[in-house]
Structure formats: structure tokens, C-alpha cells
Protein backbone atom coordinates (compact mmCIF):
# COMPACT_ATOMS: atom_id res chain seq x y z
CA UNK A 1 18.05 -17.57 -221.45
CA UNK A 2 16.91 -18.61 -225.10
CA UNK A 3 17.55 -16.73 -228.37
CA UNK A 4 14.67 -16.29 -230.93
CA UNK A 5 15.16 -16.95 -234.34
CA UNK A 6 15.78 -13.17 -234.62
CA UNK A 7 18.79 -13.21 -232.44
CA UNK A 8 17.12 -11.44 -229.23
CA UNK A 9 17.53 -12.89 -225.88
CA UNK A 10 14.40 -13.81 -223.63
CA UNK A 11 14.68 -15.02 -220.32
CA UNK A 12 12.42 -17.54 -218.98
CA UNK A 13 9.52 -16.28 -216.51
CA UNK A 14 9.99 -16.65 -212.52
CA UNK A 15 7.79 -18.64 -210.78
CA UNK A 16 7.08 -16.42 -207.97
CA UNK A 17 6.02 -13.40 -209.87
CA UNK A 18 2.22 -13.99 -210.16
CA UNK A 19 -0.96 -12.73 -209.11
CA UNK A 20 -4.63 -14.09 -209.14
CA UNK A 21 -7.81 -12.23 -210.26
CA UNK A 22 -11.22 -13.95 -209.21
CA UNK A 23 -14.00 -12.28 -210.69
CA UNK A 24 -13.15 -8.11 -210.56
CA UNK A 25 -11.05 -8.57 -207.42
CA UNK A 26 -7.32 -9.05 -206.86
CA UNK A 27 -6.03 -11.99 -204.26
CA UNK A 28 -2.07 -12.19 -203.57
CA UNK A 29 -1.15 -16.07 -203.01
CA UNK A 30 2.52 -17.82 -202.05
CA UNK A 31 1.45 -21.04 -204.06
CA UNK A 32 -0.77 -21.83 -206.95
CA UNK A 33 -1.08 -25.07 -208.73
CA UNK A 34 -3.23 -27.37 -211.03
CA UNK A 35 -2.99 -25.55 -214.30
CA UNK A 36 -2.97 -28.89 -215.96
CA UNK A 37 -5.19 -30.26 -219.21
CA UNK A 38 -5.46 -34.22 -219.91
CA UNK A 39 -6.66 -35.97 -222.69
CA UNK A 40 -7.18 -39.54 -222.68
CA UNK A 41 -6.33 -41.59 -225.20
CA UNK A 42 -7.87 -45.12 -225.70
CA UNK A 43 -6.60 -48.00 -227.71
CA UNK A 44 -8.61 -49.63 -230.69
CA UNK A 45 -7.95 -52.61 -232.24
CA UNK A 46 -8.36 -53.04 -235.70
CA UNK A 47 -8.79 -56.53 -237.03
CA UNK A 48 -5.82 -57.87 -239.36
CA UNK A 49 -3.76 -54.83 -238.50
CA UNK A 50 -1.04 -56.95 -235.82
CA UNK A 51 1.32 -54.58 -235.82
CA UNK A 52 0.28 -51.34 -234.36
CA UNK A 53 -2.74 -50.63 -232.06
CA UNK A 54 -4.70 -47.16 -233.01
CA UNK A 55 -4.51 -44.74 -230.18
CA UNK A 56 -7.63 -42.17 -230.61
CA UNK A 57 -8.24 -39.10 -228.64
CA UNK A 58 -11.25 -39.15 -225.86
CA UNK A 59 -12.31 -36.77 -223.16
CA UNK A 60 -10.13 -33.88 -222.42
CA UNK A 61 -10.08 -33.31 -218.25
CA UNK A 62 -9.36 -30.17 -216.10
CA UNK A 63 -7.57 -29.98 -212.87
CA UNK A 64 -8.45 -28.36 -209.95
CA UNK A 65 -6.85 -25.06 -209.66
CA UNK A 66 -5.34 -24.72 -205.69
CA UNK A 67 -4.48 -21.52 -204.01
CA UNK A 68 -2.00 -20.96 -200.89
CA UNK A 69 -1.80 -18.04 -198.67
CA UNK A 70 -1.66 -16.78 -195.44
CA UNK A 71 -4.76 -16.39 -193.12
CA UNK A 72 -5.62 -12.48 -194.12
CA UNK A 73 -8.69 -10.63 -191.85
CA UNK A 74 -10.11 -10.51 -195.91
CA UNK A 75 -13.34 -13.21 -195.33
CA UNK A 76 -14.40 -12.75 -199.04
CA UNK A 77 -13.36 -16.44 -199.96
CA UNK A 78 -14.66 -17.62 -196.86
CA UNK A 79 -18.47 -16.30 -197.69
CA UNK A 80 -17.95 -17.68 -201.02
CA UNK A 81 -16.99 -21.25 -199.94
CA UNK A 82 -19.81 -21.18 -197.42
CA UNK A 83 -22.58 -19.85 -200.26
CA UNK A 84 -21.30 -22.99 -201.91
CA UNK A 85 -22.14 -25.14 -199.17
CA UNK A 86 -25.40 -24.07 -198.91
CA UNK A 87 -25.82 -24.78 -202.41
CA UNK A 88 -25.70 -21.33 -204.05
CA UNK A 89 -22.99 -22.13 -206.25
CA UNK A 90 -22.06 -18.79 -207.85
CA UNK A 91 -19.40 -19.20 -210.50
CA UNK A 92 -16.83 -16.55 -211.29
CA UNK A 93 -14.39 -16.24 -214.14
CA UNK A 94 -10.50 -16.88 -211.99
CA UNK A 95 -7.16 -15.90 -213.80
CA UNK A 96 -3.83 -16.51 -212.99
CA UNK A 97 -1.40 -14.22 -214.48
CA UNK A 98 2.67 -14.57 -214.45
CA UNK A 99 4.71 -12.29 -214.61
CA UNK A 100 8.68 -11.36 -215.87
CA UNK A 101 11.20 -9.69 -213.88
CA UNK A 102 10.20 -5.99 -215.45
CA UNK A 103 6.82 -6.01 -213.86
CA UNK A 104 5.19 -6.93 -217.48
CA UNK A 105 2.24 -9.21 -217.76
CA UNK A 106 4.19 -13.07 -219.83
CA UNK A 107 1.31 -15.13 -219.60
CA UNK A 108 -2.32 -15.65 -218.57
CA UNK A 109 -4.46 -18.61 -217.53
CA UNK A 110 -8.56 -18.20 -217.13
CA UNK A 111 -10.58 -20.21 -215.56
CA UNK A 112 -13.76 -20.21 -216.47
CA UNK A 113 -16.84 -20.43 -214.46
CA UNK A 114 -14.95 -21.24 -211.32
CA UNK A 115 -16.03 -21.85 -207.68
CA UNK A 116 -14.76 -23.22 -204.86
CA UNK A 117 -15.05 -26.75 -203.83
CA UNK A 118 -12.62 -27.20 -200.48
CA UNK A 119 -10.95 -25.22 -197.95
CA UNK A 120 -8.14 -26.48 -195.65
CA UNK A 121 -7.13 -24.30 -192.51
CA UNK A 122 -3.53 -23.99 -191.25
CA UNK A 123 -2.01 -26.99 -189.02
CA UNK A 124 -0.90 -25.35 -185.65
CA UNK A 125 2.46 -26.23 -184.21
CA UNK A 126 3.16 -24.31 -180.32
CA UNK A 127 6.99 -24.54 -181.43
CA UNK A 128 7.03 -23.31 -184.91
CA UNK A 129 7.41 -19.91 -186.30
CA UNK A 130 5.33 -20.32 -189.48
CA UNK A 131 2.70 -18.15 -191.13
CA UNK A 132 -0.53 -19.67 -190.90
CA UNK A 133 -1.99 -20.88 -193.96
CA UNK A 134 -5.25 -21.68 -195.79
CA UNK A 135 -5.46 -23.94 -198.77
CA UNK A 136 -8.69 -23.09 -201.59
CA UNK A 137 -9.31 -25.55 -204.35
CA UNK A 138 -11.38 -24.67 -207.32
CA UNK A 139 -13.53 -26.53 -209.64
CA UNK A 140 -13.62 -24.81 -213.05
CA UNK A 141 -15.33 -25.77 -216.53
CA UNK A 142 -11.96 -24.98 -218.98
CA UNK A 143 -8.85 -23.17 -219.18
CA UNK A 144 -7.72 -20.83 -221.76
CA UNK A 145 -4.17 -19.59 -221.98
CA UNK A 146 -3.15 -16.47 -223.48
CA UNK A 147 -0.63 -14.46 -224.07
């Protein structure tokens, strides 16, 4: 729990309250990760100046964004995927949106101009009782949170 400057209480968002638009449609996944942003940083060295070493922003890089869930009879991400390997790469806007324990939308991350680049099927095991899963990774140009 952390108190705002006001003196009201907010408690932090669960991780397992989310759901994932791609495009207009709706997807429910157990897992979703790669919401991260890099910059790099590279080192210049200025003559005379011995005692520091000027570290300068460079090229900001996006993560893949990968989805988990269980194999559904849904095929929709399938036929995308395989559109994509026959080279008609069709890009759709993907958002991942968290939220608190009161059903209320916390925060929002879009992907933009997203499309899928691998697809892993579920490992098979005669003595385990798992749900069978497929794994979706998506290539994206940015990310924009919001609120």
C-alpha cells in the first residue's frame, strides 16, 4: 500500500489482472512479458578531461512482446502468423491493459504496428496433467504507456 501526498491509500496493481486487445479483438492470456524499453548509452572521450568519461544517449530498442495461453479452438492468431510467413505482414495496433482489484482499467501499454514473428506449440508429457500451451512473440515498432 502507498499513501499519496494527499493522505489516500493506493494499493499496488496485481499482476494477474490483465487482458490483451490486438487490433478490435479481445485475447485472454496466463502470461505476458517483454514490455521493456532500452537505451544505449555510449562512452566519449574527451581529450584533457581524465577524470570523467561522457556517457551520451544512442538508440532506444523495443522488446518483443510474448503471449502465453492455452491451446483455444480460436485459429485467429494462427492465420495471422501463417499470413506472415507467406510474407503478408499485416500489422495491427496490440495493447496490454492491467488492471486493479475493482475491475478498473490502472494502466495501458500499446504496441504499435505489431505482428507476429514466432509461435511455439505446447511440449507433451503422457504423465502430466498440464494445460497445453502456445507461446506468440511479437515484433512491434514502439510502445506507449498510458494511464
Amino acid at each position: 500500500m502507498t499513501t499519496t501526498r494527499t493522505g489516500s491509500k493506493t494499493d499496488p496493481a496485481s499482476a494477474f489482472r490483465f487482458y490483451v486487445e490486438i487490433g478490435k479483438a479481445g485475447a485472454a492470456f496466463m502470461e505476458c512479458s517483454g514490455l521493456e524499453i532500452e537505451t544505449e548509452v555510449f562512452e566519449y572521450q574527451e581529450g584533457g578531461l581524465n577524470d570523467y568519461v561522457h556517457r551520451l544517449p544512442g538508440r532506444t530498442k523495443f522488446s518483443n512482446i510474448t503471449l502465453k495461453r492455452g491451446i483455444t479452438t480460436d485459429k485467429d492468431l494462427w492465420q495471422w502468423y501463417s499470413r506472415v510467413m507467406r510474407g503478408q505482414v499485416e500489422r495491427k495496433n496490440v495493447s496490454v491493459i492491467l488492471y486493479n482489484s475493482q475491475g478498473n482499467p490502472v494502466m495501458r501499454w500499446n504496441f504499435v504496428d505489431a505482428y507476429p514473428i514466432k509461435w511455439v506449440g505446447p511440449a507433451f508429457k503422457a504423465d502430466a496433467n498440464a494445460i497445453a500451451i502456445e507461446t506468440l512473440q511479437f515484433a512491434h515498432r514502439g510502445l506507449n504507456p498510458t494511464t
